[in-house]
C-alpha atoms as a PDB file:
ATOM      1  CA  UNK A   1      58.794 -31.903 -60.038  1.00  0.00           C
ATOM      2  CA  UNK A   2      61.057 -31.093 -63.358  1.00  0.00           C
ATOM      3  CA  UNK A   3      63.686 -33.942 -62.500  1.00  0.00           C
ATOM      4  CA  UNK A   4      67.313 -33.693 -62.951  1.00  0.00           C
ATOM      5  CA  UNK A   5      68.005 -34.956 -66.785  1.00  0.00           C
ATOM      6  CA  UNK A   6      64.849 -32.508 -68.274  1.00  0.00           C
ATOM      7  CA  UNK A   7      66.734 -29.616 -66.427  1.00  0.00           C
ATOM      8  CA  UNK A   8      70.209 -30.122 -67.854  1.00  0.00           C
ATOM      9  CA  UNK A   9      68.434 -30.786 -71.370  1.00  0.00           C
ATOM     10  CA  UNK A  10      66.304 -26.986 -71.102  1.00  0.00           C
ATOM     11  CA  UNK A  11      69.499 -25.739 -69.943  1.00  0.00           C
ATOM     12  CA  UNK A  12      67.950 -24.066 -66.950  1.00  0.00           C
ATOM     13  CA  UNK A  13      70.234 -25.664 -64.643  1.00  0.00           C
ATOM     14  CA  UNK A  14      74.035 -23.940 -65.210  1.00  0.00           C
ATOM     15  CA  UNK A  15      77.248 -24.077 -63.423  1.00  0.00           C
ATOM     16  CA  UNK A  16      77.148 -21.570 -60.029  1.00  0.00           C
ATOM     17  CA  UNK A  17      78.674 -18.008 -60.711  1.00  0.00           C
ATOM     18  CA  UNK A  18      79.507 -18.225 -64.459  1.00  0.00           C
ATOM     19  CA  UNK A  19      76.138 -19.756 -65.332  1.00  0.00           C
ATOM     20  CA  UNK A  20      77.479 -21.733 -68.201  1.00  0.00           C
ATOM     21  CA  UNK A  21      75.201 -24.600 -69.638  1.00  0.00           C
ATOM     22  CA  UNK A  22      75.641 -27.936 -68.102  1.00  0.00           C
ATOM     23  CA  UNK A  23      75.854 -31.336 -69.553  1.00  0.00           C
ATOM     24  CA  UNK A  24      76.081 -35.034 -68.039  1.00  0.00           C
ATOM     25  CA  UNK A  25      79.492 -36.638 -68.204  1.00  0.00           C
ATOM     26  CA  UNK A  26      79.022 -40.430 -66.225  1.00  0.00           C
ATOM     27  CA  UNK A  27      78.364 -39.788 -62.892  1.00  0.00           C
ATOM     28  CA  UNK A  28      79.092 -35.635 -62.719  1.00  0.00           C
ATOM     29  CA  UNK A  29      77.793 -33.133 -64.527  1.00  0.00           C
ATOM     30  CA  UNK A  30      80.247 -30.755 -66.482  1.00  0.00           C
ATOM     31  CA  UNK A  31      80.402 -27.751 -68.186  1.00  0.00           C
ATOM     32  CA  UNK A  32      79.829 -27.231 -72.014  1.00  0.00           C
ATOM     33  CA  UNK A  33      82.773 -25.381 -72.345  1.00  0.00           C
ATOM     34  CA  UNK A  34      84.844 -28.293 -70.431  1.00  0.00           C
ATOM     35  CA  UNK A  35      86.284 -25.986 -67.347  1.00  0.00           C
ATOM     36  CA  UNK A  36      84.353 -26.990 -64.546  1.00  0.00           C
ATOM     37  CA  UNK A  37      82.940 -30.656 -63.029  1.00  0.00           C
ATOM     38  CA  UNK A  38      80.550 -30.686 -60.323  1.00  0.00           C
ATOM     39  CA  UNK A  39      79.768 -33.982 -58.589  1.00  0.00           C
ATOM     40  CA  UNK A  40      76.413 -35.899 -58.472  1.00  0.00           C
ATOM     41  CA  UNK A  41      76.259 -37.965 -55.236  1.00  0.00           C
ATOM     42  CA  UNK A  42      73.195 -40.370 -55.084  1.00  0.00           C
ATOM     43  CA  UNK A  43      71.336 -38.317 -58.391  1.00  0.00           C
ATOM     44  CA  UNK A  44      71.793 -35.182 -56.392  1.00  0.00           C
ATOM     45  CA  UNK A  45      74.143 -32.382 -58.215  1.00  0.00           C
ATOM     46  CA  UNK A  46      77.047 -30.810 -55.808  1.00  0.00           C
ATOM     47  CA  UNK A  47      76.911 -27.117 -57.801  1.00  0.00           C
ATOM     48  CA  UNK A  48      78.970 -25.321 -54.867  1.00  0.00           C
ATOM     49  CA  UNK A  49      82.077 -22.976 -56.035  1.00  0.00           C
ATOM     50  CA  UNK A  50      83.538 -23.764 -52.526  1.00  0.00           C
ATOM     51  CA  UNK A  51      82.531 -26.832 -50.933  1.00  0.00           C
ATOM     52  CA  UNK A  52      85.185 -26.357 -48.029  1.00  0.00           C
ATOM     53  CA  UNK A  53      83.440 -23.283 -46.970  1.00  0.00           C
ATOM     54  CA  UNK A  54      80.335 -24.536 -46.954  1.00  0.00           C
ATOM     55  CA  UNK A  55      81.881 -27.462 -44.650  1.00  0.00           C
ATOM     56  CA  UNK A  56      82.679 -24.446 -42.216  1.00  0.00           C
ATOM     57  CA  UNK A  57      79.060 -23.042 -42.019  1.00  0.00           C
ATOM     58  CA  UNK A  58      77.948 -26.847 -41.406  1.00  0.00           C
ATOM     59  CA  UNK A  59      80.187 -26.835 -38.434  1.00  0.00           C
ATOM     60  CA  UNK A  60      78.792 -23.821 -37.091  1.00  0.00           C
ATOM     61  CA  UNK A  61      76.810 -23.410 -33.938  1.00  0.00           C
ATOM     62  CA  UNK A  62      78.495 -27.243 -33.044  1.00  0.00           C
ATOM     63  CA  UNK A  63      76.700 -28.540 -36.276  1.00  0.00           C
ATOM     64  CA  UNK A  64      72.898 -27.425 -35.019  1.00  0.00           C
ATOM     65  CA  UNK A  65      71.851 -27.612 -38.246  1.00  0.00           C
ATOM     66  CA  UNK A  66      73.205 -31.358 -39.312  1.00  0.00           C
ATOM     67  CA  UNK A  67      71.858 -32.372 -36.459  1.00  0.00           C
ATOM     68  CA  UNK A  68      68.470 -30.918 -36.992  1.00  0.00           C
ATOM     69  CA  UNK A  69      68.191 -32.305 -40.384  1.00  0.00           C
ATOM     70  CA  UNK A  70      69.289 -35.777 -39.751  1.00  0.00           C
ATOM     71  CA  UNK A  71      68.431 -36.500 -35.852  1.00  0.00           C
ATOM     72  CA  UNK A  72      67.746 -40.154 -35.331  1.00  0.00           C
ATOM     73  CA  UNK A  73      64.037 -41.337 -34.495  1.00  0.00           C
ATOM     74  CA  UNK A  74      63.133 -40.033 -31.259  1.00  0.00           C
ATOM     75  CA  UNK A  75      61.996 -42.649 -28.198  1.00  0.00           C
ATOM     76  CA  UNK A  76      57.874 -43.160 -28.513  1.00  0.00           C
ATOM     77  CA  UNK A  77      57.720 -40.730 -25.114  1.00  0.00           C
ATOM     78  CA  UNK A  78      59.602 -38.242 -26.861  1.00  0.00           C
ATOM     79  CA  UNK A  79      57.515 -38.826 -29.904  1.00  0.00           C
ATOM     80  CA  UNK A  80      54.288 -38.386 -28.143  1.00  0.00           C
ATOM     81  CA  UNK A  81      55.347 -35.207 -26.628  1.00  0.00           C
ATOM     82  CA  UNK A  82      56.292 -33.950 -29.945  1.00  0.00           C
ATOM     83  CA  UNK A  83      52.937 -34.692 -31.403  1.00  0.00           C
ATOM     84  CA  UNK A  84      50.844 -33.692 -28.894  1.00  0.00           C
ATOM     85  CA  UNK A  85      53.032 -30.256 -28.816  1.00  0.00           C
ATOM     86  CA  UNK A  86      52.303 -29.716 -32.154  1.00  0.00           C
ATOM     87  CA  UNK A  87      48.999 -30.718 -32.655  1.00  0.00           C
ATOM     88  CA  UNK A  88      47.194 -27.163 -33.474  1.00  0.00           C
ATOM     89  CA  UNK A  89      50.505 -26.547 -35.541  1.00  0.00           C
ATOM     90  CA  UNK A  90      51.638 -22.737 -36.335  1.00  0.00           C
ATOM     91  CA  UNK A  91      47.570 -22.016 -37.179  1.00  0.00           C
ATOM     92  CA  UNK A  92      48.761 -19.826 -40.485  1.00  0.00           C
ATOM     93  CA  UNK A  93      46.511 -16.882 -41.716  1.00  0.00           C
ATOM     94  CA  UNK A  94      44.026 -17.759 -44.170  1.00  0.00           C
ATOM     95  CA  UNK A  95      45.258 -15.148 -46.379  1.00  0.00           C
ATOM     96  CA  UNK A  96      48.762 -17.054 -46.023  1.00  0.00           C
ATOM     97  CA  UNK A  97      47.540 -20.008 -46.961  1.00  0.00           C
ATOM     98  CA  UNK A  98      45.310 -18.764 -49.879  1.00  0.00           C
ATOM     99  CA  UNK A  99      48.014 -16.933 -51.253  1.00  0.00           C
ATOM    100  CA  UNK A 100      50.134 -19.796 -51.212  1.00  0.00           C
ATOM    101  CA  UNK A 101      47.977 -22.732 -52.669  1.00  0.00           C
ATOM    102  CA  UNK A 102      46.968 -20.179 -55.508  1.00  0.00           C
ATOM    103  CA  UNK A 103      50.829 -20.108 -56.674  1.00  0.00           C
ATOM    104  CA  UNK A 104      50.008 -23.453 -58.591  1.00  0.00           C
ATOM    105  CA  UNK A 105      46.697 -22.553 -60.032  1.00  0.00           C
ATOM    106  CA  UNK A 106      47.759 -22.333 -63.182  1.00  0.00           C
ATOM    107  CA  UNK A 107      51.433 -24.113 -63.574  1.00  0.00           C
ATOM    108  CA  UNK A 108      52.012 -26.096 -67.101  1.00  0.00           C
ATOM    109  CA  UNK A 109      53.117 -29.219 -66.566  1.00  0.00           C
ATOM    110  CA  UNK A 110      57.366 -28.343 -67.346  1.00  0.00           C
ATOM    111  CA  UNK A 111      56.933 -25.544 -64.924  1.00  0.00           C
ATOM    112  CA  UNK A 112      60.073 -25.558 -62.630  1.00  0.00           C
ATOM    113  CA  UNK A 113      59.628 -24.676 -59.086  1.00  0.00           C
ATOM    114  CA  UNK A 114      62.066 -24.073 -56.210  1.00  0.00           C
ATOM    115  CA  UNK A 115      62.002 -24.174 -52.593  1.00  0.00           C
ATOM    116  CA  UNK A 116      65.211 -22.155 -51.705  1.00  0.00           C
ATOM    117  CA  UNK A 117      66.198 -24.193 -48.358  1.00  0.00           C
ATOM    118  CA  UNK A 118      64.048 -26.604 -48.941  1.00  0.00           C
ATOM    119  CA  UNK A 119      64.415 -30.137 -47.199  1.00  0.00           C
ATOM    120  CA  UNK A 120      64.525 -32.536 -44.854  1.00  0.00           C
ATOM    121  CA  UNK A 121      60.103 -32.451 -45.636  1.00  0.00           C
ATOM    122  CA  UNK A 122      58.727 -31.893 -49.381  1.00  0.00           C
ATOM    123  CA  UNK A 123      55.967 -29.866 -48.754  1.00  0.00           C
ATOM    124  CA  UNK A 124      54.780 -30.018 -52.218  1.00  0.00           C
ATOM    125  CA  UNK A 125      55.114 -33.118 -54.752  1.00  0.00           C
ATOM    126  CA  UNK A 126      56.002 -29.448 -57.627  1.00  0.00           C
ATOM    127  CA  UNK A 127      59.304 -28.098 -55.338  1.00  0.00           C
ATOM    128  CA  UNK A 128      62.853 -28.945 -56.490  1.00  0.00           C
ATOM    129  CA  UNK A 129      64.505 -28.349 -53.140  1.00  0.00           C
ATOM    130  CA  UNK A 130      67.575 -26.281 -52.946  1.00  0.00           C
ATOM    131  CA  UNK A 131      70.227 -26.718 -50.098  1.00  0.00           C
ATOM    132  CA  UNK A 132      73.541 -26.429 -48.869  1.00  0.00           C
ATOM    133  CA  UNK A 133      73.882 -29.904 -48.805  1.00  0.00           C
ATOM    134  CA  UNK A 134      72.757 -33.517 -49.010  1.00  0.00           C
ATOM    135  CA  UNK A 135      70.260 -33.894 -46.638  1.00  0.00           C
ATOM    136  CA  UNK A 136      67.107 -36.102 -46.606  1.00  0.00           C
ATOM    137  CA  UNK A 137      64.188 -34.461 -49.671  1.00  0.00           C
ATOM    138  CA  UNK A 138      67.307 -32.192 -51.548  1.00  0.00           C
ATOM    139  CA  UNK A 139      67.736 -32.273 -54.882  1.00  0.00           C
ATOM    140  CA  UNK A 140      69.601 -30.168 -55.818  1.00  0.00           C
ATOM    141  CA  UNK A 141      73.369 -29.015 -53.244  1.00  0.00           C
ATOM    142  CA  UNK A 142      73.663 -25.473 -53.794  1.00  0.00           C
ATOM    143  CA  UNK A 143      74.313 -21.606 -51.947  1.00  0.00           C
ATOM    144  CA  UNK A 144      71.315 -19.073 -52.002  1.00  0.00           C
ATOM    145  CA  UNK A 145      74.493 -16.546 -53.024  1.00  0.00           C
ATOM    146  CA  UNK A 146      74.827 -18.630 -56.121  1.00  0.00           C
ATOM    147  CA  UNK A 147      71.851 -20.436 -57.622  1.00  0.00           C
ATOM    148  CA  UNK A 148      72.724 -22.446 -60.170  1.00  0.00           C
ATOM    149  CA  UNK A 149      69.784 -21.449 -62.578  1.00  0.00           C
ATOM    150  CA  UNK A 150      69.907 -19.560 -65.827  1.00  0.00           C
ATOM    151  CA  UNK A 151      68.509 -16.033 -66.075  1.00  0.00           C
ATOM    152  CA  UNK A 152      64.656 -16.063 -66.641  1.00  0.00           C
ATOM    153  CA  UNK A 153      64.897 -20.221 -66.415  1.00  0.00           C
ATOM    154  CA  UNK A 154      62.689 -20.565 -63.045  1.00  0.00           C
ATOM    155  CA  UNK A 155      58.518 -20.117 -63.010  1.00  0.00           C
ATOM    156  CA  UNK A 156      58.676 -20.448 -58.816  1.00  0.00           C
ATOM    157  CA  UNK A 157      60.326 -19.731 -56.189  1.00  0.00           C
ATOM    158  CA  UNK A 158      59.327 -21.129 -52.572  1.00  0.00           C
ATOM    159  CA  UNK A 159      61.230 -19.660 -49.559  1.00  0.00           C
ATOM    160  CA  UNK A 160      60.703 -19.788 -45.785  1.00  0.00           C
ATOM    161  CA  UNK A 161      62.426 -19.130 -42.417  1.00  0.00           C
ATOM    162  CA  UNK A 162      65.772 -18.952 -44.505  1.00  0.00           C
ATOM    163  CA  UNK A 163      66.787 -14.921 -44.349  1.00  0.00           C
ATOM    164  CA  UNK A 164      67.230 -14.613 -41.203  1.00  0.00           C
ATOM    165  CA  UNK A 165      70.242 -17.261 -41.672  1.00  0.00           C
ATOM    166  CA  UNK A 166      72.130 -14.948 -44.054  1.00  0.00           C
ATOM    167  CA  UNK A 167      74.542 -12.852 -43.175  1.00  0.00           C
ATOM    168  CA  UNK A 168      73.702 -10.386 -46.829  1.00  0.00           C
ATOM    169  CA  UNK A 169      69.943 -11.099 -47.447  1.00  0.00           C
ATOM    170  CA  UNK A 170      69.845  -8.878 -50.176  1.00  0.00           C
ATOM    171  CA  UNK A 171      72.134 -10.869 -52.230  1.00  0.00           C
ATOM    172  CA  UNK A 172      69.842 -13.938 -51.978  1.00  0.00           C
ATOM    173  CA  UNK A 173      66.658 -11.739 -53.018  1.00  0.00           C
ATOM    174  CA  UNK A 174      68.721 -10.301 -56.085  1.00  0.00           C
ATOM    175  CA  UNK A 175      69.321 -14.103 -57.175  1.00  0.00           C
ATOM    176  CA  UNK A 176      65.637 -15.074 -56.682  1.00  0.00           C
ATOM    177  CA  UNK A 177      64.879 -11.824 -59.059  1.00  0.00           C
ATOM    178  CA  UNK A 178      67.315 -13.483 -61.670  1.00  0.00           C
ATOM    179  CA  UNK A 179      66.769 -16.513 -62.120  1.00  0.00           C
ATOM    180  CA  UNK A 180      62.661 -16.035 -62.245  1.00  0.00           C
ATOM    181  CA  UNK A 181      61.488 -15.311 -65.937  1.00  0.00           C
ATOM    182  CA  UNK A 182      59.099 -12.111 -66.459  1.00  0.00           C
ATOM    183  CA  UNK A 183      55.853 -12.977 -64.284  1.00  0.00           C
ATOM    184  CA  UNK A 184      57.582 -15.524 -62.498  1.00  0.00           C
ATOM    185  CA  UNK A 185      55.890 -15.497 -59.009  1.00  0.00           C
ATOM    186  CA  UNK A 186      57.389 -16.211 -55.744  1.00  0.00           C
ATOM    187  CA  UNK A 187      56.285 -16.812 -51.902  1.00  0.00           C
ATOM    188  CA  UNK A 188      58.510 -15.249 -49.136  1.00  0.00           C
ATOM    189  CA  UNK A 189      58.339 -15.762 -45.166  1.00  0.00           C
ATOM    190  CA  UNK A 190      60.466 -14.666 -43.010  1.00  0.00           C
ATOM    191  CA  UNK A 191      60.349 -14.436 -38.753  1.00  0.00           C
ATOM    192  CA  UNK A 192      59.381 -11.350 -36.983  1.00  0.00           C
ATOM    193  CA  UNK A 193      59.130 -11.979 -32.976  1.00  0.00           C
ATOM    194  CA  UNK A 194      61.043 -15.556 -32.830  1.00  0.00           C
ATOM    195  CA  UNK A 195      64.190 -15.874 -30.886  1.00  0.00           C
ATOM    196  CA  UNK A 196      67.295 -17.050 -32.250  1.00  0.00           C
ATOM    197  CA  UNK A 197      67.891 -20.602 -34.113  1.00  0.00           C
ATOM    198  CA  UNK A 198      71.404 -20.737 -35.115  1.00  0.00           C
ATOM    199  CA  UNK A 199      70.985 -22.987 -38.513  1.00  0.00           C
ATOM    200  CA  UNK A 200      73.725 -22.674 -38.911  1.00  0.00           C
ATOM    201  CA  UNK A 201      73.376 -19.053 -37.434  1.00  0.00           C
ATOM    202  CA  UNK A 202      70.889 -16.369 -37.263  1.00  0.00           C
ATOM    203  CA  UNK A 203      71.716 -12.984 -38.472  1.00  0.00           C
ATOM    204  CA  UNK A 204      68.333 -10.782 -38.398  1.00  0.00           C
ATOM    205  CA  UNK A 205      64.846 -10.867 -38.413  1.00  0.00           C
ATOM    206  CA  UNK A 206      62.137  -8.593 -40.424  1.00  0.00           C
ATOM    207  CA  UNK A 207      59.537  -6.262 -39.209  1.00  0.00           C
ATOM    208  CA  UNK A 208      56.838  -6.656 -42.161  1.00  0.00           C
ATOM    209  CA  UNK A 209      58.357  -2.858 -43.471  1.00  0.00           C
ATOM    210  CA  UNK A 210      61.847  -4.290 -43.668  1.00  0.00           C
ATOM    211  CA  UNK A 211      60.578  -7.752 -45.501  1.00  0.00           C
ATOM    212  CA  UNK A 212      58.743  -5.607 -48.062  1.00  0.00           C
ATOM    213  CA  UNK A 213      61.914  -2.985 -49.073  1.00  0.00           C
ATOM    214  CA  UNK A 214      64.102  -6.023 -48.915  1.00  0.00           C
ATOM    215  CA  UNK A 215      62.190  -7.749 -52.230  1.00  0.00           C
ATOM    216  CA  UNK A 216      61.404  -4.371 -53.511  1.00  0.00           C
ATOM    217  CA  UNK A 217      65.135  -3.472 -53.364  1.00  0.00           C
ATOM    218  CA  UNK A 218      65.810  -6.395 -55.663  1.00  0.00           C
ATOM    219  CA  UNK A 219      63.356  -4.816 -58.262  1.00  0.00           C
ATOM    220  CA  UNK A 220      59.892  -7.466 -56.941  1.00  0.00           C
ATOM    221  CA  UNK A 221      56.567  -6.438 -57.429  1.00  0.00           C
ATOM    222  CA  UNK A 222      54.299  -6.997 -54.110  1.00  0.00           C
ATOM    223  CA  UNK A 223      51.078  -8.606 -54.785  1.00  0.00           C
ATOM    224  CA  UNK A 224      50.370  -9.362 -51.046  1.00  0.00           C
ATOM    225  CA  UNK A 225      51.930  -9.256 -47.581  1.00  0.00           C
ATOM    226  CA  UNK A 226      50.735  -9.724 -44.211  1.00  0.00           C
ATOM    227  CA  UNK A 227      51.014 -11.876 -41.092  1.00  0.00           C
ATOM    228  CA  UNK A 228      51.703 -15.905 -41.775  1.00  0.00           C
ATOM    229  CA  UNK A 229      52.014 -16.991 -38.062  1.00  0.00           C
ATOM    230  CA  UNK A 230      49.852 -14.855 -35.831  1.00  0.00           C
ATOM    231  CA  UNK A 231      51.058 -12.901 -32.241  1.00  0.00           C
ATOM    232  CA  UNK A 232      49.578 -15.882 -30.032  1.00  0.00           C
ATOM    233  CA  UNK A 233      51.890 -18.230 -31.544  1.00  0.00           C
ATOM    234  CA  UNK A 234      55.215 -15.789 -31.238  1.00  0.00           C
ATOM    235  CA  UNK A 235      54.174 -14.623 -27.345  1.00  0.00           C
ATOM    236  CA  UNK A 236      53.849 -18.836 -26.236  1.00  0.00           C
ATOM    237  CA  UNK A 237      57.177 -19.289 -28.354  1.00  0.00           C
ATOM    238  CA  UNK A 238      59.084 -16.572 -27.117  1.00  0.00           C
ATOM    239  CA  UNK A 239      57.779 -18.105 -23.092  1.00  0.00           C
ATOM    240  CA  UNK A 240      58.883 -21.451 -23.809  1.00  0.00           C
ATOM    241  CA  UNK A 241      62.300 -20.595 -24.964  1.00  0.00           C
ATOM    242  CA  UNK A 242      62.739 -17.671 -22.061  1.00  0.00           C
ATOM    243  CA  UNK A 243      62.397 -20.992 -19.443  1.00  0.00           C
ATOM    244  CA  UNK A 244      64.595 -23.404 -21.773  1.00  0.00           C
ATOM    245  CA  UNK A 245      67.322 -20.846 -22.023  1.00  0.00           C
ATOM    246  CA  UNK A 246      67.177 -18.080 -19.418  1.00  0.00           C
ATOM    247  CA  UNK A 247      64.760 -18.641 -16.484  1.00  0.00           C
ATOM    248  CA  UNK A 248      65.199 -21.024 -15.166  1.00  0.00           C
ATOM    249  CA  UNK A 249      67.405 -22.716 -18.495  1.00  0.00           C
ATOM    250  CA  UNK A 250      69.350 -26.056 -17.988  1.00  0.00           C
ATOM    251  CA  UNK A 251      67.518 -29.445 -16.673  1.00  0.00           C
ATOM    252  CA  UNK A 252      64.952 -27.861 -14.949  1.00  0.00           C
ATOM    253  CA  UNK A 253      63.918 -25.016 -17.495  1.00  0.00           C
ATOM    254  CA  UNK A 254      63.007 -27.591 -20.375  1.00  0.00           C
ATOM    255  CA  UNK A 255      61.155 -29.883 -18.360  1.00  0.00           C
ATOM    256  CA  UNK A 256      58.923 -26.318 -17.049  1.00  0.00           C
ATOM    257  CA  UNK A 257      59.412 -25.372 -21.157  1.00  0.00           C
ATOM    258  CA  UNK A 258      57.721 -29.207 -21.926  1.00  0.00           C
ATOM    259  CA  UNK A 259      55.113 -29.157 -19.379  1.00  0.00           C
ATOM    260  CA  UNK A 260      54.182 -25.592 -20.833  1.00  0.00           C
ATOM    261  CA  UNK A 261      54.381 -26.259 -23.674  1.00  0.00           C
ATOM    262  CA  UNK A 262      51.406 -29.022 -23.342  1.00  0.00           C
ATOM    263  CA  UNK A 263      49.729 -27.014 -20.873  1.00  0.00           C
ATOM    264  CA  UNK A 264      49.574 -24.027 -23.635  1.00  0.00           C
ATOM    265  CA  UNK A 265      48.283 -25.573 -26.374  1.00  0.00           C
ATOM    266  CA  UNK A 266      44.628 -24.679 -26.308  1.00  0.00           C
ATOM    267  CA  UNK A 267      45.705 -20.909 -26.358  1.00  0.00           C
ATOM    268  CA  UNK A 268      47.442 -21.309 -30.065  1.00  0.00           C
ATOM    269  CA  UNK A 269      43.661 -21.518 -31.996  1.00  0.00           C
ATOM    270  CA  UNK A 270      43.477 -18.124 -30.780  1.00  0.00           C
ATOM    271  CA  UNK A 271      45.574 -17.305 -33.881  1.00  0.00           C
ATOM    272  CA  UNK A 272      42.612 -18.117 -35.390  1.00  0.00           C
ATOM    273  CA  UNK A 273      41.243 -14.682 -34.458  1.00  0.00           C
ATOM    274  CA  UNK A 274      43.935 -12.613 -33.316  1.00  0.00           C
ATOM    275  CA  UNK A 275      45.879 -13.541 -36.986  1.00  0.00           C
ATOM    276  CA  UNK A 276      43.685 -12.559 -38.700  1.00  0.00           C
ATOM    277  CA  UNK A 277      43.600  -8.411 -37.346  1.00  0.00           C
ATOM    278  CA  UNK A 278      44.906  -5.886 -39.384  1.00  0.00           C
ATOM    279  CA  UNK A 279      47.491  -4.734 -36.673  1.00  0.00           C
ATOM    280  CA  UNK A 280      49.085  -8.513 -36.275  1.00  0.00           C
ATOM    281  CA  UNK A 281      51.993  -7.795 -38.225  1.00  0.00           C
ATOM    282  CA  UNK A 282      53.077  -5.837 -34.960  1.00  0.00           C
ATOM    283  CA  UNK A 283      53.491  -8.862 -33.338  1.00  0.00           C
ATOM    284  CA  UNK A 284      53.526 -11.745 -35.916  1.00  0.00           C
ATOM    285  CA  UNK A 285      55.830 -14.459 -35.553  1.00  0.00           C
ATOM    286  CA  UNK A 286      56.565 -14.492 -38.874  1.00  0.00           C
ATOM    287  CA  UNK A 287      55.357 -12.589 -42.024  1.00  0.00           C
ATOM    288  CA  UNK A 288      54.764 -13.717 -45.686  1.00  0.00           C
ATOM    289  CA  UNK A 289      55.127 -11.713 -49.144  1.00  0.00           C
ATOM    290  CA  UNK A 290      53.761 -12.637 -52.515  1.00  0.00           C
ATOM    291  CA  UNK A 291      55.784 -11.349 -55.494  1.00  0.00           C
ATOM    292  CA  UNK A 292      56.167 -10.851 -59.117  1.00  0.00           C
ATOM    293  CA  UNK A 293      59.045 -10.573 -60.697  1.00  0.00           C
ATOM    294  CA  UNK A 294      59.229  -7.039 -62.554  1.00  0.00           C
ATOM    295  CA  UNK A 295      60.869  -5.890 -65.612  1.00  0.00           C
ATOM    296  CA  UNK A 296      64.606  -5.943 -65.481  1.00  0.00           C
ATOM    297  CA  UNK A 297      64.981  -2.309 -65.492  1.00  0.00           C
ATOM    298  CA  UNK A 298      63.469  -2.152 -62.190  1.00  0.00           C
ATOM    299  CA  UNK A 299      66.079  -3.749 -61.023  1.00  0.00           C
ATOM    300  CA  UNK A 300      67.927  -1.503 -58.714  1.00  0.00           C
ATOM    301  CA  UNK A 301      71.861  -1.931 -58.910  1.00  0.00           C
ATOM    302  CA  UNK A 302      73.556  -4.369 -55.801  1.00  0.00           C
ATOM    303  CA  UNK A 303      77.237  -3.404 -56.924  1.00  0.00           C
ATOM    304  CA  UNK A 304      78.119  -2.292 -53.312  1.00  0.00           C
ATOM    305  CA  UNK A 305      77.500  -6.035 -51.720  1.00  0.00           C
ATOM    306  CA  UNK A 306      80.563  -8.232 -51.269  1.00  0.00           C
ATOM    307  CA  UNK A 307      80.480 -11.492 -53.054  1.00  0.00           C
ATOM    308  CA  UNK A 308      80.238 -14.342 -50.301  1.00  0.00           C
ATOM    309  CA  UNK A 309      78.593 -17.626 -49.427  1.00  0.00           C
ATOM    310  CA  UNK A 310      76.097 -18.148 -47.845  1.00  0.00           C
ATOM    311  CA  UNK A 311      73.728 -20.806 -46.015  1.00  0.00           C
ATOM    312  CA  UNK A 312      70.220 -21.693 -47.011  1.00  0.00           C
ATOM    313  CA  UNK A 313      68.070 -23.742 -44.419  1.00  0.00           C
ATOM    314  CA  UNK A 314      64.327 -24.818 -43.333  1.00  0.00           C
ATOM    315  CA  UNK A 315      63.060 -26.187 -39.831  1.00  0.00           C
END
């Protein structure tokens, strides 16, 4: 991972929005021209033009995400339950996986990669993780509206399960173009068939179609696409959440969603098969793209999109 000090020293990471160079001044980092100061809390930089609005998305859904992020340990019953839940995990696609491990084939060693929402895990020792704020595994406080990267100054970008959290995804893709130099790669999944997860809220999800035109919209090159977590996965998911929330929902519906949830853990390896068929986009629970950034003048024009901010997040 390119750490904090070798960053500010490239100049690849800049001040949000005006993208002026940064430098360290004690315990913030300002900018070179002297007009803006951005905190550093615990070595992590604060590069947010509007903290208190960022506050307000925190506080949304009655703080779902915060409290996702930073729950306390659960009891060893609850812990149990949780691993034995999980134990097949999502069963990803091979080609998912393939195309993902082959993004750092070939990275020099001052290669800077980031993981747009990443945090509270680091699933990869290479990924500066970029959030809206402090939480456990970020390093660096920031909006997806606003990444606070040079032009060109990024050789990877890493993002999953965060588009469906913002309200203008194709504001977040257009940054991703940006701040990748020419032949910069990236790796993209977002939900298809999942339900809602307010984190802090949950605006839309993507057929594989609409994930495609959104990164080719922002000028991307698609290398590969297809399904990341298979139909088996997204029908079981969609059942456990109809009896936590709907029928029969309260008390009773997530101790039936619990037992199921045990009971139907055999079924997920049939990802294993069903993933892998060329019409499981149809019913994917989530799909993944892998891009290349394209020449500039691809770039189609996003003049028409209102300037806001917006939250970043990963489960």
């Amino acid at each position: 991972m390119l750490d904090l000090d070798t960053q500010v020293a490239q100049q690849r990471l800049v001040a949000p929005a005006t993208r002026v160079p940064l430098t360290h001044e004690g315990r913030s980092l300002r900018t070179v021209d002297g007009q803006a100061i951005y905190p550093v809390v615990a070595g992590v930089p604060i590069l947010l033009t509007d903290p208190s609005r960022i506050a307000g998305l925190l506080e949304a859904q009655e703080g779902a995400m915060v409290r996702e992020y930073e729950a306390p340990p659960s009891g060893r019953l609850r812990e149990l339950y949780r691993r034995l839940a999980a134990a097949p995990g999502d069963q990803r696609t091979l080609a998912s996986h393939r195309a993902f491990e082959g993004l750092f084939a070939d990275l020099s060693a001052d290669a800077l990669c980031l993981s747009i929402g990443g945090g509270p895990r680091r699933i990869r020792p290479e990924f500066v993780n970029v959030n809206l704020a402090a939480f456990p595994n970020v390093d660096v406080v920031a909006d997806a509206y606003e990444l606070p990267y040079a032009d060109g100054a990024v050789d990877l970008v890493h993002c999953e399960a965060v588009l469906e959290h913002l309200e203008y995804p194709d504001r977040a893709a257009a940054e991703m173009f940006r701040v990748l130099h020419p032949n910069g790669r990236a790796f993209i999944v977002t939900p298809f068939l999942q339900p809602f997860h307010g984190c802090p809220d949950h605006f839309q999800n993507f057929t594989l179609s609409g994930h495609r035109r959104l990164f080719e919209r922002a000028g991307f090159r698609i290398r590969e696409a297809g399904t990341c977590v298979g139909p088996v996965f997204a029908l079981r998911d969609l059942f456990l959440n109809l009896l936590r929330t709907v029928l029969p929902g309260g008390g009773a519906g997530r101790s039936l969603a619990r037992l199921a949830a045990l009971l139907t853990v055999p079924i997920l390896y049939l990802d294993r098969i069903a993933g892998e068929r060329p019409g499981s986009p149809a019913l994917a629970s989530s799909t993944y793209l892998l891009l290349e950034r394209q020449h500039e003048a691809a770039r189609p024009p996003l003049r028409s999109l209102p300037r806001v901010v917006a939250p970043m997040t990963h489960p």
